[in-house]
Protein backbone atom coordinates (compact mmCIF):
# COMPACT_ATOMS: atom_id res chain seq x y z
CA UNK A 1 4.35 -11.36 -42.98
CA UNK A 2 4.57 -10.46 -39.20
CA UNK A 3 7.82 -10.38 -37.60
CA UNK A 4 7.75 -11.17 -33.81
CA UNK A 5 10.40 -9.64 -31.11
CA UNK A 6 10.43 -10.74 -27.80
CA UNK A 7 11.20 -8.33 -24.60
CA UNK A 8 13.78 -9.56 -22.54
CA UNK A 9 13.04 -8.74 -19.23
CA UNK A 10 16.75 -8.57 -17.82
CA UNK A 11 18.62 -7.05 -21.03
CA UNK A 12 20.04 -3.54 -20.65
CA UNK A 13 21.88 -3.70 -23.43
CA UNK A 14 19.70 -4.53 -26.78
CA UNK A 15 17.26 -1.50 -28.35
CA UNK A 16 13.86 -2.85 -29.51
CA UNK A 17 13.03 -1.47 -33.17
CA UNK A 18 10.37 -2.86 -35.87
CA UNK A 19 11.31 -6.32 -36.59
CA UNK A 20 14.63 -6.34 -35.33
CA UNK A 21 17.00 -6.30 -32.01
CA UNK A 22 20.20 -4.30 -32.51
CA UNK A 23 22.48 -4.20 -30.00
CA UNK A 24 23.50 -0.69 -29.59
CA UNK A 25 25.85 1.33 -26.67
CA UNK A 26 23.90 1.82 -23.35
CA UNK A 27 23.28 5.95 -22.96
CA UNK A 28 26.06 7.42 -20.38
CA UNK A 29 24.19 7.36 -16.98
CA UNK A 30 23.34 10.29 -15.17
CA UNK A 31 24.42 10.31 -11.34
CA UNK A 32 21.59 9.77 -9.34
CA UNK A 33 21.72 12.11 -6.46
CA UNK A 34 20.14 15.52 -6.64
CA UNK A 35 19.05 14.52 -10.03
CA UNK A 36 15.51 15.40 -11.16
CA UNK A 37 14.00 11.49 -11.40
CA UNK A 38 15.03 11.05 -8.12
CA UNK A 39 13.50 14.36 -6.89
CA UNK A 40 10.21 13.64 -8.41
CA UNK A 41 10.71 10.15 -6.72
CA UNK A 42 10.71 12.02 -3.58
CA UNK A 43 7.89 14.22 -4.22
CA UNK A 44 5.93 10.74 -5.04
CA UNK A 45 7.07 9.48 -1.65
CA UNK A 46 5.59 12.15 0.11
CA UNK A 47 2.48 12.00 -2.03
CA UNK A 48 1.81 8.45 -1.22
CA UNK A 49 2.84 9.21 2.52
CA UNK A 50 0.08 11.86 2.45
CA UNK A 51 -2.34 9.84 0.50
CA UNK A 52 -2.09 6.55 2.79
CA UNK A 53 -1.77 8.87 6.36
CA UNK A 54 -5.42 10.33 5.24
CA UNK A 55 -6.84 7.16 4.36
CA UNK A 56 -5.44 5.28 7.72
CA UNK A 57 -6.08 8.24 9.88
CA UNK A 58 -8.77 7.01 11.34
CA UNK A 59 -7.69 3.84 12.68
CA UNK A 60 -5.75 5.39 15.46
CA UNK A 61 -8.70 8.46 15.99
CA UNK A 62 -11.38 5.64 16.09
CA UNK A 63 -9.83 4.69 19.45
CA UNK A 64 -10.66 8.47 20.91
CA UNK A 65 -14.16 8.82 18.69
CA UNK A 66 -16.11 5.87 20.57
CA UNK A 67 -16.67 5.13 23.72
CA UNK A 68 -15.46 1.61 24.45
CA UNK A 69 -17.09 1.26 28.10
CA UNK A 70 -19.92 0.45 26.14
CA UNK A 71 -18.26 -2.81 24.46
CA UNK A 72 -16.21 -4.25 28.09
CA UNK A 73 -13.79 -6.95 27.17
CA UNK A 74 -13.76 -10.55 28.54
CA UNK A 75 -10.32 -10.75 28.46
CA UNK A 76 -8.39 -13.00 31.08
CA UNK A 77 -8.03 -11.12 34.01
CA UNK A 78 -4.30 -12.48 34.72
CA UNK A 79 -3.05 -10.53 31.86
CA UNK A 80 0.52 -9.14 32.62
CA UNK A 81 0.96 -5.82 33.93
CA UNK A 82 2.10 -3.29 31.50
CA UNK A 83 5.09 -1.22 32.06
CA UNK A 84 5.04 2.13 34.09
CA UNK A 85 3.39 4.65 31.90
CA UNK A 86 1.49 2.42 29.29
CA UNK A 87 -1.48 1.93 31.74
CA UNK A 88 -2.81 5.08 32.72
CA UNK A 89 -6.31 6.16 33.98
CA UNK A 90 -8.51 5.20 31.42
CA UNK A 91 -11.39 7.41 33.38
CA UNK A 92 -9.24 10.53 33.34
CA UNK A 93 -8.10 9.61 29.41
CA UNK A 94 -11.76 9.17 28.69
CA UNK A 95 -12.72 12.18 30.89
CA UNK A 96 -10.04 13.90 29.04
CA UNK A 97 -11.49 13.38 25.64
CA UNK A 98 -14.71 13.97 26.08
CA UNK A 99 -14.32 17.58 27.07
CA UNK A 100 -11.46 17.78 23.70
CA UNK A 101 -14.05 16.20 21.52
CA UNK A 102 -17.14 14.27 20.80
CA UNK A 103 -17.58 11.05 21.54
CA UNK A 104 -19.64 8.15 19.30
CA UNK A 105 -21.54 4.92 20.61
CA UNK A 106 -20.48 2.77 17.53
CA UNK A 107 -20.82 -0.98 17.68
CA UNK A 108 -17.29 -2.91 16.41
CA UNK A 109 -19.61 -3.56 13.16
CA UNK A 110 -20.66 0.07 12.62
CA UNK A 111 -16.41 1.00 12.96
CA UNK A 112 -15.81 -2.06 10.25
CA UNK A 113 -18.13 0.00 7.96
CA UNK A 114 -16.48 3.13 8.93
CA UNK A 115 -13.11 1.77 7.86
CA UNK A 116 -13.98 0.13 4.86
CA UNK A 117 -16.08 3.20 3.44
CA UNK A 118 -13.19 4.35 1.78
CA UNK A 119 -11.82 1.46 0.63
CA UNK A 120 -14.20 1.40 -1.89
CA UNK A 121 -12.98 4.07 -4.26
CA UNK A 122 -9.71 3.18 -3.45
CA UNK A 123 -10.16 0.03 -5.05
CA UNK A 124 -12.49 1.07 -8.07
CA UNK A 125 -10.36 4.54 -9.21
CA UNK A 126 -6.68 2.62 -9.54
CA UNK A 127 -7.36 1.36 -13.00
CA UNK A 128 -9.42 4.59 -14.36
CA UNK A 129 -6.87 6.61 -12.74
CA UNK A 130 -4.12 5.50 -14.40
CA UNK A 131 -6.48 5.56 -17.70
CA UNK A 132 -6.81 9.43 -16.83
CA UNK A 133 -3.24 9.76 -16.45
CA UNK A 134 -2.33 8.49 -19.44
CA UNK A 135 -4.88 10.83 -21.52
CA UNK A 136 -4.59 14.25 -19.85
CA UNK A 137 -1.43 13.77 -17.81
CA UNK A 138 -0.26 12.18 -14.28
CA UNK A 139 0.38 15.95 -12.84
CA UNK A 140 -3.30 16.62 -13.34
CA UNK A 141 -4.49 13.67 -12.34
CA UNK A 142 -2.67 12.87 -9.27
CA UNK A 143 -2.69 16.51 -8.23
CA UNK A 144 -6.26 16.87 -8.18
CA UNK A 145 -6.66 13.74 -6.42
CA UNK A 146 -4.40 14.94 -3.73
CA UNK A 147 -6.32 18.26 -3.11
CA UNK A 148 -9.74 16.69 -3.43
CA UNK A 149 -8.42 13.91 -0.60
CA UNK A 150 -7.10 16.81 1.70
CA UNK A 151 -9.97 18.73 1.61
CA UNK A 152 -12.07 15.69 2.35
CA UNK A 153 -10.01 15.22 5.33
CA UNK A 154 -10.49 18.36 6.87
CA UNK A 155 -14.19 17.47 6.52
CA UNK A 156 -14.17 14.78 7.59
CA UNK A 157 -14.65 15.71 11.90
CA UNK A 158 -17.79 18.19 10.64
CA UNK A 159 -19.34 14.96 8.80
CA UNK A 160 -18.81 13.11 11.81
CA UNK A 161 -21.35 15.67 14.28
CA UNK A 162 -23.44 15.54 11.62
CA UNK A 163 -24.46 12.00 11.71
CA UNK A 164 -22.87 8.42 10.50
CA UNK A 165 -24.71 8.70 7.08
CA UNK A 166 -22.32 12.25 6.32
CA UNK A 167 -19.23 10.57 7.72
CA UNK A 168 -19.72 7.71 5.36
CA UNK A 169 -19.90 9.54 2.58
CA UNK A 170 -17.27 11.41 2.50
CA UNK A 171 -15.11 8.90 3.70
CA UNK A 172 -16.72 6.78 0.13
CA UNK A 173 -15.91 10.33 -1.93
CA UNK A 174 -12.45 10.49 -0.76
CA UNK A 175 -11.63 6.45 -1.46
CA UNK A 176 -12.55 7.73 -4.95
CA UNK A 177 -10.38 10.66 -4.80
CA UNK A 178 -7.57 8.59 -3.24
CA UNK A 179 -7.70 5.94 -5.81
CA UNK A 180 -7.63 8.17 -8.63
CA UNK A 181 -4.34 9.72 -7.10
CA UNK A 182 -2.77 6.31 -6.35
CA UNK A 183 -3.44 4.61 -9.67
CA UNK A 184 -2.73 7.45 -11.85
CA UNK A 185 1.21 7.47 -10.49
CA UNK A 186 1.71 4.27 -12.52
CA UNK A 187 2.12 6.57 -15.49
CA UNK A 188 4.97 8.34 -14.40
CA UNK A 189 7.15 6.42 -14.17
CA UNK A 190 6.65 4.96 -18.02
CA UNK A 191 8.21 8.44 -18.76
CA UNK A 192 10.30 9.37 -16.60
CA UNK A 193 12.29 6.02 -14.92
CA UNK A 194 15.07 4.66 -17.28
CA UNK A 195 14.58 0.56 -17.50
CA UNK A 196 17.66 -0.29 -14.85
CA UNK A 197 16.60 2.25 -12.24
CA UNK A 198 13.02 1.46 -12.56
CA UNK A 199 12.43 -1.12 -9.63
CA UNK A 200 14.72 1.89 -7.23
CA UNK A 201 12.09 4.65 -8.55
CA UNK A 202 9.26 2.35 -8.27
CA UNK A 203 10.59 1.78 -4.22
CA UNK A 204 11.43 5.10 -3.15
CA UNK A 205 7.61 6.32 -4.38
CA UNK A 206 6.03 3.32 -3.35
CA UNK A 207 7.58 3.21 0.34
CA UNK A 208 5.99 6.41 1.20
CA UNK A 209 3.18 4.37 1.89
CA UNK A 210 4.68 2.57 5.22
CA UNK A 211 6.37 5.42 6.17
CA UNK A 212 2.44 7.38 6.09
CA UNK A 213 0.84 4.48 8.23
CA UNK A 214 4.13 4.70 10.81
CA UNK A 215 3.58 8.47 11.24
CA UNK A 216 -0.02 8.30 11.74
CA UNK A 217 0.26 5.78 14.24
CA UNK A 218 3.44 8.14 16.05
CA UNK A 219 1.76 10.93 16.46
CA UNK A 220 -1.75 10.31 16.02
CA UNK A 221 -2.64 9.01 19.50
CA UNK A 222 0.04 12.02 20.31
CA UNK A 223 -2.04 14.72 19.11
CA UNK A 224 -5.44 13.02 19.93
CA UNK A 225 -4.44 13.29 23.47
CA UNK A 226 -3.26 16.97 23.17
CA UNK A 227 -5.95 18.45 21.37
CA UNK A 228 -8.39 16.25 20.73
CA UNK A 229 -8.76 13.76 17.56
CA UNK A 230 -10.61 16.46 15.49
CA UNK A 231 -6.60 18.26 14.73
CA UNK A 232 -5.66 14.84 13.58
CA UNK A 233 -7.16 15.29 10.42
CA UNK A 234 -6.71 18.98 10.21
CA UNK A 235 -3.03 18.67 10.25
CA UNK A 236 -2.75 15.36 7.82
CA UNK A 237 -5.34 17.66 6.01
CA UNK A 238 -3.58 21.08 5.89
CA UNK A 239 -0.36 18.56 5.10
CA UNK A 240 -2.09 17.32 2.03
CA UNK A 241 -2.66 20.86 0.99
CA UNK A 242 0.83 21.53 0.81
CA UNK A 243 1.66 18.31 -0.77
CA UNK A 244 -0.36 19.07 -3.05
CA UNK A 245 1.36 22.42 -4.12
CA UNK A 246 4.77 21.09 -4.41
CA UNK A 247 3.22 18.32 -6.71
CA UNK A 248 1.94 21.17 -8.99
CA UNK A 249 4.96 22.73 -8.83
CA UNK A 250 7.66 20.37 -9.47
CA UNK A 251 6.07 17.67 -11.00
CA UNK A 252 5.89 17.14 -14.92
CA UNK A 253 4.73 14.28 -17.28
CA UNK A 254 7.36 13.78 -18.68
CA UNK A 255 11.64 14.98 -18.85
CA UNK A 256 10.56 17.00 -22.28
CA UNK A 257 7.95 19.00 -20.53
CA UNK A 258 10.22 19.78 -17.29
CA UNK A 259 11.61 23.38 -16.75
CA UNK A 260 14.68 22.49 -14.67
CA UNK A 261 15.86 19.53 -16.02
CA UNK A 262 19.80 19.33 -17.52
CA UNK A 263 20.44 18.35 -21.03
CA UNK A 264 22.87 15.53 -19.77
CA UNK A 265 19.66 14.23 -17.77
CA UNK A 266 17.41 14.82 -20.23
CA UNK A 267 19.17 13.30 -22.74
CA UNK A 268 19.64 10.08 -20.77
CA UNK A 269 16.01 9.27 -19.73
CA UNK A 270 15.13 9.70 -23.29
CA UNK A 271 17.70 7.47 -25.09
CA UNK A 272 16.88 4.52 -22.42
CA UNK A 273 12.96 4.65 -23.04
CA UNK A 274 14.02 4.39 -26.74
CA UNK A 275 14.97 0.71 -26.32
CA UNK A 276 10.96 0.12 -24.77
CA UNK A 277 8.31 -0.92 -27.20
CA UNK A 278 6.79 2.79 -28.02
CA UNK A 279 3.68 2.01 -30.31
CA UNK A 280 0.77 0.38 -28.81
CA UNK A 281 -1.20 -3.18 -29.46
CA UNK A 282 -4.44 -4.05 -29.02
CA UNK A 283 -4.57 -5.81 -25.67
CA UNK A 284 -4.55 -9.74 -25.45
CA UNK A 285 -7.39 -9.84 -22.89
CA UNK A 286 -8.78 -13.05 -23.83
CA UNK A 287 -5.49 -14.75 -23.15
CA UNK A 288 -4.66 -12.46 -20.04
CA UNK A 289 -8.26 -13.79 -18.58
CA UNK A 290 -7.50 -17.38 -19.15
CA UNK A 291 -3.23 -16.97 -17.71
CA UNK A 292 -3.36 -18.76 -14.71
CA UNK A 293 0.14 -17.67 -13.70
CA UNK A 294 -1.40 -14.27 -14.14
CA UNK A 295 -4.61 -14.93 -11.92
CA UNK A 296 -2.56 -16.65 -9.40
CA UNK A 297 -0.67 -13.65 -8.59
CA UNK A 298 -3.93 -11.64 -8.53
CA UNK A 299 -5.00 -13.91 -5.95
CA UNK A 300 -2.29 -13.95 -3.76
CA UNK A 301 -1.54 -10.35 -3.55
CA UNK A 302 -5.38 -10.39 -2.78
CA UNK A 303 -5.09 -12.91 0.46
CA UNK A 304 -1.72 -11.21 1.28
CA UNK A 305 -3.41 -7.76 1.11
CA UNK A 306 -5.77 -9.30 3.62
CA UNK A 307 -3.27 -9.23 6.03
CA UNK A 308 -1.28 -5.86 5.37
CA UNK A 309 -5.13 -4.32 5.73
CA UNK A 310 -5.49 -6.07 8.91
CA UNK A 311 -2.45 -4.34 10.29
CA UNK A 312 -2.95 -0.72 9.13
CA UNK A 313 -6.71 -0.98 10.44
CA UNK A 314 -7.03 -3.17 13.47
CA UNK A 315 -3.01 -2.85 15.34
CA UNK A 316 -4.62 0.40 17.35
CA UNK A 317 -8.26 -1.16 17.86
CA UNK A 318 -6.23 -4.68 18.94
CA UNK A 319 -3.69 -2.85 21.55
CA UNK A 320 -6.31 -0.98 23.10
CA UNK A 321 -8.66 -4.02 23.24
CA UNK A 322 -6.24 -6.04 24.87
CA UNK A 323 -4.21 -3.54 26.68
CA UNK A 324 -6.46 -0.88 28.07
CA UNK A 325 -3.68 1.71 26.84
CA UNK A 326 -4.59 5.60 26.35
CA UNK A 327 -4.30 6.60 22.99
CA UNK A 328 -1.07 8.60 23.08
CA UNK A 329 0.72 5.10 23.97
CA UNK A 330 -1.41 3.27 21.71
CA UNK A 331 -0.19 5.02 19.13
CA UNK A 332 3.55 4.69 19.99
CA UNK A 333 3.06 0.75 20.08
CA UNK A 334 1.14 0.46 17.30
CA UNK A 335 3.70 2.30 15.13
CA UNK A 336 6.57 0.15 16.05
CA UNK A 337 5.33 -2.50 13.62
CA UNK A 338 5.80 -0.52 11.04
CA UNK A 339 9.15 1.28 11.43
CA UNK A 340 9.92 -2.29 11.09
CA UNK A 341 8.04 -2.92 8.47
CA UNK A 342 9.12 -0.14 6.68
CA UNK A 343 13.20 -0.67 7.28
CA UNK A 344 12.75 -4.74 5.98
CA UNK A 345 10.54 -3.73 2.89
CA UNK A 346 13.05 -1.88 1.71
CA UNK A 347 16.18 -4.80 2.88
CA UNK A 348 13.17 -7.49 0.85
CA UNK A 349 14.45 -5.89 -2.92
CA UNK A 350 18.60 -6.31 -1.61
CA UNK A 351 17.75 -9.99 -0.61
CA UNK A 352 15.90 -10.96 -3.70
CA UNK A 353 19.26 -9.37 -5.93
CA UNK A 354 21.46 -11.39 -3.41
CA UNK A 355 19.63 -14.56 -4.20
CA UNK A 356 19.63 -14.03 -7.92
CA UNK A 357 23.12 -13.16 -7.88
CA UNK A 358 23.70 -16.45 -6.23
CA UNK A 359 22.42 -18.19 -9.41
CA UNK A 360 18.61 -19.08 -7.98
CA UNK A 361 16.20 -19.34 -10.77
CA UNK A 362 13.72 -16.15 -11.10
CA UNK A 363 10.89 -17.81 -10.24
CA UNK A 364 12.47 -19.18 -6.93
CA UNK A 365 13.36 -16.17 -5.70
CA UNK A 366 10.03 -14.67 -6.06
CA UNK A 367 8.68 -17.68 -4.51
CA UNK A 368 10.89 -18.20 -1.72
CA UNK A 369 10.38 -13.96 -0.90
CA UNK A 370 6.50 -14.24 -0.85
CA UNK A 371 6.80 -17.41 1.55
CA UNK A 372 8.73 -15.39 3.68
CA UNK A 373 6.09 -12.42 3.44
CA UNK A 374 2.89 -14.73 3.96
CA UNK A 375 3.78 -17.50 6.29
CA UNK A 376 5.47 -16.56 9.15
CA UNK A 377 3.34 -13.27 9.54
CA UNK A 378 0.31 -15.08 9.02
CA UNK A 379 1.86 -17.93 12.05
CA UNK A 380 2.36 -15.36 14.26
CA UNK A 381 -1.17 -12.92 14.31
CA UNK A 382 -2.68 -16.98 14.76
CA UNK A 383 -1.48 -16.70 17.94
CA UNK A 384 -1.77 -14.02 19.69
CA UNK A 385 -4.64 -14.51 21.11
CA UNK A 386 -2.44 -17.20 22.98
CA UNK A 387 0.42 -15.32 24.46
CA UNK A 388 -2.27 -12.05 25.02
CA UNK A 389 -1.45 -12.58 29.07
CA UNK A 390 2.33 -11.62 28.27
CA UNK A 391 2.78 -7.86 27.03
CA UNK A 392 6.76 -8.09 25.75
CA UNK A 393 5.19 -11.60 23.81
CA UNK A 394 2.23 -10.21 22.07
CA UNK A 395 3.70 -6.79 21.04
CA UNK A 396 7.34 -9.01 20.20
CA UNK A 397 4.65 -10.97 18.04
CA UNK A 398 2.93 -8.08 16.28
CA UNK A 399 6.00 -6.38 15.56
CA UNK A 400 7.44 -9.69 13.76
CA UNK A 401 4.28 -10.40 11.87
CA UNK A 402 3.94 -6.80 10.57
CA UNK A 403 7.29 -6.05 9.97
CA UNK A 404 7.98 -9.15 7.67
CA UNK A 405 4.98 -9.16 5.48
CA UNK A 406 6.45 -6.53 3.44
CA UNK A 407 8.92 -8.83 1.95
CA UNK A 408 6.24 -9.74 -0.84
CA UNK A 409 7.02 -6.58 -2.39
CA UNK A 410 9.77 -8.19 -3.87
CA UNK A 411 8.64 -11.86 -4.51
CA UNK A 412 4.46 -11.81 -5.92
CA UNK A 413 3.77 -8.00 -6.12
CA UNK A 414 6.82 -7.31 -8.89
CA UNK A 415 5.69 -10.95 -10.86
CA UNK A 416 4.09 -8.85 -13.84
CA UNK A 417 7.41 -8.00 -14.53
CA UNK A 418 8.16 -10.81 -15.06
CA UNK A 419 5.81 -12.84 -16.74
CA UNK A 420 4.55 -9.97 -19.16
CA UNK A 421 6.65 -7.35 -19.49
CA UNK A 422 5.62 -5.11 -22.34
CA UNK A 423 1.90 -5.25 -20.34
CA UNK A 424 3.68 -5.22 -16.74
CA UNK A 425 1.83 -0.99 -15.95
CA UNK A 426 -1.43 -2.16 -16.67
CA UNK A 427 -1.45 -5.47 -14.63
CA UNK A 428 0.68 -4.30 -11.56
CA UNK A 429 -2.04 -1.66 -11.31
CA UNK A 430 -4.89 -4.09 -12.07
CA UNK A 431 -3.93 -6.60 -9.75
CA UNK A 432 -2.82 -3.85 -6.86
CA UNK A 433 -6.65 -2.89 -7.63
CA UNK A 434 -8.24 -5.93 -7.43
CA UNK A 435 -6.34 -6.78 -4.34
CA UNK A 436 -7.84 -3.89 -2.60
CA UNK A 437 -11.06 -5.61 -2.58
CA UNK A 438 -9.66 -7.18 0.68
CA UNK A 439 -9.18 -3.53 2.71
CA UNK A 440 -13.24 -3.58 1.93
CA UNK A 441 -14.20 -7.38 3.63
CA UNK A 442 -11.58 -6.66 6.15
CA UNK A 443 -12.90 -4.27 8.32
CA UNK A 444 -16.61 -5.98 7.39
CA UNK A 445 -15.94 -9.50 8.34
CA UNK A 446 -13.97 -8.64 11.61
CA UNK A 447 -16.48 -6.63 12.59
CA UNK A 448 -18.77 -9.15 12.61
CA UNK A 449 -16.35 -11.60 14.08
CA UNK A 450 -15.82 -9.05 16.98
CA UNK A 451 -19.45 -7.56 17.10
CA UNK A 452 -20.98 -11.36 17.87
CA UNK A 453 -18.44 -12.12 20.33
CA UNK A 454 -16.13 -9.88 22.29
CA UNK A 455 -14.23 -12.71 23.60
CA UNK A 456 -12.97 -14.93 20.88
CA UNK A 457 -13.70 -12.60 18.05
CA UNK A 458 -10.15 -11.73 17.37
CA UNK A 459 -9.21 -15.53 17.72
CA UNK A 460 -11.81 -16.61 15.30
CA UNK A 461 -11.05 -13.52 12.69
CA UNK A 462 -6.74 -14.66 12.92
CA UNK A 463 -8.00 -17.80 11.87
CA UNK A 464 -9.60 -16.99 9.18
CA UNK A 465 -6.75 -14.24 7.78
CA UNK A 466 -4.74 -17.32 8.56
CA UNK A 467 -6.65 -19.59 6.08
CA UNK A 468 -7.29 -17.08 3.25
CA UNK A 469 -3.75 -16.15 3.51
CA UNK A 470 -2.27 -20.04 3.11
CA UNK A 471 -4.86 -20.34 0.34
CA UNK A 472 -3.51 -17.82 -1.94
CA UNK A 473 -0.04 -18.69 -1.03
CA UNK A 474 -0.63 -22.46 -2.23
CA UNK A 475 -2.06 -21.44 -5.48
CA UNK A 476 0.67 -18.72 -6.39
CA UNK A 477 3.29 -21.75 -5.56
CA UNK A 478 1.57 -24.13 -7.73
CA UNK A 479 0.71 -21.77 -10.79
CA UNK A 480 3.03 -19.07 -10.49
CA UNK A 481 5.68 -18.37 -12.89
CA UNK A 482 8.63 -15.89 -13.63
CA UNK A 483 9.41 -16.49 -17.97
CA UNK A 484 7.59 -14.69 -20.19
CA UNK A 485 4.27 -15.61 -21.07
CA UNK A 486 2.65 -16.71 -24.62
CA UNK A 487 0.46 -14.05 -25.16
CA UNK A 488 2.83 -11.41 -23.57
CA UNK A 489 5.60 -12.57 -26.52
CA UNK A 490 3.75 -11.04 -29.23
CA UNK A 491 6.14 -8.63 -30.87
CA UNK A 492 5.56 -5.29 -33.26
CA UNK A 493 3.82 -6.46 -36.30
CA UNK A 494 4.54 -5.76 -39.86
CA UNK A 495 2.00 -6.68 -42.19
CA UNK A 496 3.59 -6.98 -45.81
């Protein structure tokens, strides 16, 4: 006889046992501030702030490594004037650079590969690195990822001067090191976030990852022009380092295992994760490969990734293409997107828990939040390429279509959670995985766009982001869905 219980997504209340749902009193809540989950939450933000600031480094230092009189621009001459102080002499910024560092003759196409060298191991080491951290531990894990990424980093301007073969291996050897160190966080939080605080854990680690691109962009160009783009990536290096420390430090699998923790604390985090499912099942990967609610949200985190990856790589390479801007103000503009992007990603999760406390169905809500996320972002990078003569329009523009996107987080990236539950840690880190495949054609098919013509490259690469983007968008609205799936159902099972 098999007895089958089913997971109910929203319940707080009911604990899970063999065969049966009792409904039993909620453990008394621990306050949240200065409390050791949200601590480690913390330390995971600035982990994935350091992890994302190595890996997107280079956009803004690509603008200082290569010389860009060799690729002139044919754009319209009539553009507007900047303002005073965002257009100054590109010879003495040029001159300026070349006596801080070295300077590279690569094509747009040889800085596509460049970019998307490291997106590589970023996007194969998220599932195996959450396998790892599940077997010997996410402190490990995570922690050696970290301090293999940070030394990498500091490499990386030595593997540069010694030719474009060096630089693009270590750049593929620290994708690896940086995947392994993103996927393996997945498991932390299956030990150490109680069900109803889950989704504010999961955000506060998770938004390190804006906040890492925004500071890279700030002060990149910043430090570029100071001392050269070689002390970019000893600083986010030597930060990594000490990231890296305090992850070591503070950081334990699990509340059992922790030092510090209180009893009261302790004692909570436990009791909730006893009402989760604690044996495991074999996997229903026959039915997961055949879910098309399941592959639909693959997909469209895929053609939405598209166009987050287009931001964090191309916003510098785009200003200065367009702008003619030295690299300190490059930076500062190309930042702004995502301060913006950052402040509304974390707004997206209070305006999909305003709509569902307005009575919209589940699957509405997470419908009507990735619409908002795709569309209008994906409108507005269309055309700029139109409004490229007006310098309040376009960087109005970029701002808008950066800053919105992240309003998916809440609608298509968070749908495992809703359609299988008891499987939702594997598949958000599966599908985040498989949607990474897109910061590796990125930089690849831009640079061709851009390499074959200078003129109406970017125009021709925005429509195509704009196409793969509505794709994915149609087929998560047709096939995606928010209930619980058949296969994901299957309870505990008692065999009599």
């Amino acid at each position: 006889m098999a007895t089958v219980v089913e997971l109910n997504p929203t319940s707080e209340q009911s604990e899970f046992v063999l065969g049966s749902a009792v409904k039993k009193t909620p453990p008394r809540k621990v306050l949240s501030l200065c409390s050791m989950r949200y601590g480690i939450a913390f330390i995971a933000h600035f982990c994935n702030f350091t992890l994302i600031a190595q890996n997107s480094v280079i956009s803004i230092t690509m603008v200082a490594m290569v010389n860009n009189t060799d690729h002139p621009s044919h754009l319209n001459s009539s553009i507007e004037q900047l303002p005073p102080g965002l257009n100054g002499d590109q010879h003495e910024a040029s001159k300026h650079h070349s006596i801080k560092a070295p300077v590279y003759n690569w094509s747009p196409q040889t800085q596509g590969i460049i970019f998307s060298s490291v997106q590589y191991g970023m996007m194969l080491m998220q599932g195996p690195g959450g396998y790892l951290a599940g077997k010997i531990g996410t402190k490990k894990v995570v922690g050696i990822a970290l301090l293999g990424s940070s030394l990498l980093t500091l490499c990386i301007p030595l593997a540069a001067s010694l030719g474009l073969a060096f630089l693009l291996a270590t750049r593929a050897v620290q994708g690896l090191t940086q995947g392994a160190g993103y996927g393996g966080q997945f498991a932390l939080w299956q030990k150490w976030a109680p069900p109803n605080e889950r989704s504010r854990l999961c955000t506060i680690a998770m938004s390190g990852m804006i906040l890492g691109v925004f500071t890279v962009l700030l002060v990149g160009g910043i430090i570029s022009e100071a001392l050269g783009w070689p002390f970019v990536f000893y600083i986010f290096g030597g930060i990594g380092v000490v990231c890296c420390l305090l992850w070591l430090i503070l950081v334990y699998d699990d509340p059992i295992s922790h030092p510090w923790i209180s009893s009261l604390e302790k004692e909570y985090i436990l009791s909730s994760l006893d009402q989760q499912f604690s044996s495991e099942q074999p996997l229903p990967i026959k039915a997961m490969l055949t879910s098309l609610p399941l592959w639909s949200m693959c997909l469209c985190s895929t053609t939405h990734q598209w166009l987050v990856n287009t931001f964090v790589i191309y916003t510098p390479t785009y200003i200065s293409s367009v702008f003619k801007v030295n690299i300190r103000d490059n930076g500062l503009l190309s930042s702004l997107p995502f301060f913006v992007a950052w402040v509304i990603g974390i707004l997206g999760g209070q305006l999909a828990d305003f709509l569902l406390s307005k009575n919209f169905r589940l699957i509405t809500v997470r419908k009507i939040i990735t619409i908002l996320g795709n569309t209008p972002p994906a409108a507005l990078i269309v055309a700029l390429p139109y409004v490229q003569s007006s310098y309040v329009t376009t960087i109005t523009f970029l701002t808008l279509s950066c800053g919105i996107s992240p309003l998916c987080q809440a609608g298509v990236y968070i749908n495992a959670l809703d359609i299988a539950p008891r499987y939702a840690s594997l598949l958000m880190g599966t599908s985040r995985g498989f949607a990474h495949s897109s910061a590796v054609l990125v930089p690849i098919v831009a640079g061709f766009f851009l390499n074959q013509d200078s003129e109406f490259g970017w125009r021709n690469f925005f429509f195509v982001l704009f196409a793969i983007n509505l794709f994915g968008l149609i087929i998560y609205l047709l096939f995606g869905k928010a209930d619980i799936q058949e296969w994901a159902r299957e309870g505990k099972l008692t065999r009599l």
